[in-house]
Protein backbone atom coordinates (compact mmCIF):
# COMPACT_ATOMS: atom_id res chain seq x y z
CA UNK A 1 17.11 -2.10 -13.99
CA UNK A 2 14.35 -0.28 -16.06
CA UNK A 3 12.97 3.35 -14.95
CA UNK A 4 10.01 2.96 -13.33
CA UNK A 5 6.78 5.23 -14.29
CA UNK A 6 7.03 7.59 -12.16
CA UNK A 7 10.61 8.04 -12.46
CA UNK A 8 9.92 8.70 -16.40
CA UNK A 9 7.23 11.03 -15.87
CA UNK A 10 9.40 13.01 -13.39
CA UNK A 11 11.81 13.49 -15.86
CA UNK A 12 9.95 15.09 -17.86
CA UNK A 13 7.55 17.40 -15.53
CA UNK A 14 10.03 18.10 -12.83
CA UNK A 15 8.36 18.44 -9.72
CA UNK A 16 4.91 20.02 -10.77
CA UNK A 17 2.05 18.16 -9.02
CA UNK A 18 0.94 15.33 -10.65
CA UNK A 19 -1.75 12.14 -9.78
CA UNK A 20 -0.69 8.70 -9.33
CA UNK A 21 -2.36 5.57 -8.32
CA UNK A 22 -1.03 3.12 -5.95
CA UNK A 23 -2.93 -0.14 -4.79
CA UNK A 24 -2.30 -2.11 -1.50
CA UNK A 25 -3.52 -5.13 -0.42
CA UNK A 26 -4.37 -6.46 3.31
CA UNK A 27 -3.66 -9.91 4.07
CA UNK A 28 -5.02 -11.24 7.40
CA UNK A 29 -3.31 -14.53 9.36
CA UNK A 30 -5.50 -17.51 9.98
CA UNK A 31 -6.36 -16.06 13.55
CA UNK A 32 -7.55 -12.98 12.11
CA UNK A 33 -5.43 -11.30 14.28
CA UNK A 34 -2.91 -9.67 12.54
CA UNK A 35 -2.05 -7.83 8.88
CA UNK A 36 1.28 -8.61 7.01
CA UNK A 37 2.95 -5.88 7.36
CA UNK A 38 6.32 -4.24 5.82
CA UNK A 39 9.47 -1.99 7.18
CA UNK A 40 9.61 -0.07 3.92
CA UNK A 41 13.43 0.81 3.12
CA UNK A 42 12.17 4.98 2.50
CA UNK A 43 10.47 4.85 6.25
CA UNK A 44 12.76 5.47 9.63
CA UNK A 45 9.90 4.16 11.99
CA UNK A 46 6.52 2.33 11.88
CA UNK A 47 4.98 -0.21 8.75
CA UNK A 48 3.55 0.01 5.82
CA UNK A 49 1.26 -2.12 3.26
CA UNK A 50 2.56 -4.15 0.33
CA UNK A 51 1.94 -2.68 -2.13
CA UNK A 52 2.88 0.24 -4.64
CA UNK A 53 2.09 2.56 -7.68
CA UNK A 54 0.51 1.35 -10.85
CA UNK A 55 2.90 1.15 -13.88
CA UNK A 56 1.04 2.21 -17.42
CA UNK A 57 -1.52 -0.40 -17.88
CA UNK A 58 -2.05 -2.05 -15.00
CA UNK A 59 -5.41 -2.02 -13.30
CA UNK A 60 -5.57 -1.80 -9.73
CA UNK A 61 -6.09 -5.45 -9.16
CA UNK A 62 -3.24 -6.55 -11.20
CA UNK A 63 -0.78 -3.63 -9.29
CA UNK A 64 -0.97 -5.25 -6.01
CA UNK A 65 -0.83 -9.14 -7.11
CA UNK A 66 2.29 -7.94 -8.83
CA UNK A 67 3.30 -5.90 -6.14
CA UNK A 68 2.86 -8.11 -3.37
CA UNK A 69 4.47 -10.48 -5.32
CA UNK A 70 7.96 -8.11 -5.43
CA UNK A 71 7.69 -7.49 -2.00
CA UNK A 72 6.78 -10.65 0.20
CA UNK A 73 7.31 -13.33 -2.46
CA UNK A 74 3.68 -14.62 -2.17
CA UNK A 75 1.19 -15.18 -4.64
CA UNK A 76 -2.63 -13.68 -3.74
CA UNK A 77 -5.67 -13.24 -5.41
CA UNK A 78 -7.87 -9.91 -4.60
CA UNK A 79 -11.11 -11.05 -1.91
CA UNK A 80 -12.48 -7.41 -2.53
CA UNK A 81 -11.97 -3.75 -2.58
CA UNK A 82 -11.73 -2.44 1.03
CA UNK A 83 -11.59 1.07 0.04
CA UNK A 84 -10.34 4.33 -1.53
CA UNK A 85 -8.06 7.29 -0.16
CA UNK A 86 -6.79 10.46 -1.75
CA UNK A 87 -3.94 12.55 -0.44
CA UNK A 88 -2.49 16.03 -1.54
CA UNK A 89 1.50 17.01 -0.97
CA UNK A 90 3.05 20.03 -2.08
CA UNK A 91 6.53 18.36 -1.04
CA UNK A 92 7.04 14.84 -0.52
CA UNK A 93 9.85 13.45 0.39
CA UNK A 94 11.44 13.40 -3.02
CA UNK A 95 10.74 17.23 -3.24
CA UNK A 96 7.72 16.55 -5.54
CA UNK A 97 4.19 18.01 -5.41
CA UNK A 98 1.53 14.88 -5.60
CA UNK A 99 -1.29 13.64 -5.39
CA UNK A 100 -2.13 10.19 -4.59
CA UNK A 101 -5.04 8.29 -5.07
CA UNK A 102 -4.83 5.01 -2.88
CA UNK A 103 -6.93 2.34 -3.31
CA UNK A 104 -6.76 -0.84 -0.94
CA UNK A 105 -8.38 -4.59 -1.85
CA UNK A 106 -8.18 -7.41 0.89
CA UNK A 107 -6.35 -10.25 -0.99
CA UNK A 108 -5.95 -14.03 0.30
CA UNK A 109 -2.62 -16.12 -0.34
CA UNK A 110 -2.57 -19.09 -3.14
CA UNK A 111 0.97 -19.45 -3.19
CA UNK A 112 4.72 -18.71 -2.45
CA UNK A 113 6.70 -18.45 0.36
CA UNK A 114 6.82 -15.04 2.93
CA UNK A 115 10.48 -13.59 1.83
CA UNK A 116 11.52 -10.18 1.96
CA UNK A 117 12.74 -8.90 -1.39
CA UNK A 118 15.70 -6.79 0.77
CA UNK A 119 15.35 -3.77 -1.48
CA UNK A 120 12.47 -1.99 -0.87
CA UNK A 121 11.28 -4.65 1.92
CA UNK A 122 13.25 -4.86 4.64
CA UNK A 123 10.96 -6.49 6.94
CA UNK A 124 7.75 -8.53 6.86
CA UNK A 125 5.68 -9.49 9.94
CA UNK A 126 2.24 -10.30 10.57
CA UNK A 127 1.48 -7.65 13.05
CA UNK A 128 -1.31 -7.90 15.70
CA UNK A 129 -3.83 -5.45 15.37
CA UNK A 130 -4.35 -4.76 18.69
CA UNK A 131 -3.26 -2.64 19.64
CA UNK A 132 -3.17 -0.59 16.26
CA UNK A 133 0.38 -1.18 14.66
CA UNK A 134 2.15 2.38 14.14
CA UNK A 135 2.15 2.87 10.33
CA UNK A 136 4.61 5.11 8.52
CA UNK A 137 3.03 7.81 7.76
CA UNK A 138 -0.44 9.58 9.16
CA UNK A 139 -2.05 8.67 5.80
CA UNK A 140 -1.26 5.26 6.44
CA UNK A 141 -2.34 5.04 10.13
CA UNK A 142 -5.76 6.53 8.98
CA UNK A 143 -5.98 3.86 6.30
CA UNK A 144 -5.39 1.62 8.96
CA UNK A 145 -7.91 2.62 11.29
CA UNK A 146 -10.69 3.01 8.37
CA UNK A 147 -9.61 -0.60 7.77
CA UNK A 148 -9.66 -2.02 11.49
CA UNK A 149 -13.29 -0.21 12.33
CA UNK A 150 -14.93 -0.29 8.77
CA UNK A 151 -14.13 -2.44 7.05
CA UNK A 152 -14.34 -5.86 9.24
CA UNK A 153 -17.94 -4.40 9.86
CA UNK A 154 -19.57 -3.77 6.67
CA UNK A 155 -18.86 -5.10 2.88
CA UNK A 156 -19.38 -1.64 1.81
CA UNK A 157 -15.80 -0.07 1.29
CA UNK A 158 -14.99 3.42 2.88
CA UNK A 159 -13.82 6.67 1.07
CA UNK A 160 -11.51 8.66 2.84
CA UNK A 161 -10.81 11.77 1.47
CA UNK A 162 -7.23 14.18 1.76
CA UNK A 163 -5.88 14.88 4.92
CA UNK A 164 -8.77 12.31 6.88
C-alpha cells in the first residue's frame, strides 16, 4: 500500500504544525431525513462524514468523489459547497501539531452500491437528524449543526472559523 501525503510529509517535518485540507461530502436520503454517516475506525464513540484529506493535486471536489468512493462504495457528483471550517491542534491524536482547513460540498449519488470499505469504515448508516446525531469530535458536531441550521436555509455556505 502506498504512503499517503500526509504520511510523507510527516516524515519529513516531524510533528511541527502544518495545514492540510480535507473535503467531506453530505449525502441526504430520499426523505430528507437523515445524512450517511460513518463509524470511523480512529473514533471510540459518535460518526463522522465521508470523506478525507486531499492528496497532491486533487481539488476539493475531486477529494471527496474519490473519497466517498473508498469509503461507502458509491459514486456522487458534488450539488454544491455547503461550507468551510478551520481548526488549530497543538496535539492531535497522532502527537502532531495541525491545522485543518475543512471544507464540506453536499453531493447526490449516481452510482454504486452502500458498502463499507472495513478499513477505515467500519460502519455506514443513514442517520436521522433529529435529533442531532453525536459526531466524533466537537469540530465535527459544530460542522454538523452549521449544516442542519444553515445550510438547509440559505444557498449561501457558512464559514466557521477555529474552535466555533
Amino acid at each position: 500500500m502506498e504512503e499517503n501525503y500526509i504520511a510523507r510529509m510527516r516524515a519529513k517535518v516531524g510533528h511541527e504544525g502544518m495545514i492540510f485540507v480535507s473535503a467531506f461530502g453530505v449525502l441526504w436520503n430520499r426523505e430528507h431525513t437523515a445524512i450517511l454517516l460513518e463509524k470511523r475506525w480512529d473514533a471510540e464513540r459518535g460518526w463522522g462524514f465521508p470523506g478525507g484529506y486531499l492528496e497532491y493535486g486533487d481539488s476539493p471536489m475531486q477529494a471527496v468523489v474519490r473519497e466517498f468512493k473508498e469509503e461507502t462504495n458509491l459514486d456522487v457528483e458534488v450539488v454544491r459547497m455547503l461550507g468551510l471550517s478551520t481548526n488549530v491542534t497543538e496535539k492531535n491524536s497522532w502527537g502532531d501539531a495541525q491545522e485543518t482547513i475543512g471544507i464540506g460540498f453536499e453531493v447526490r449519488q449516481i452510482g454504486g452500491s452502500l458498502q463499507k470499505d472495513g478499513t477505515e469504515t467500519l460502519d455506514l448508516q443513514f442517520v436521522p437528524v433529529d435529533p442531532e446525531p453525536v459526531m466524533f469530535v466537537p469540530q465535527a458536531q459544530a460542522t454538523l449543526h452549521r449544516i442542519l441550521t444553515e445550510s438547509e436555509h440559505s444557498e449561501r455556505p457558512w464559514l466557521r472559523e477555529n474552535r466555533q
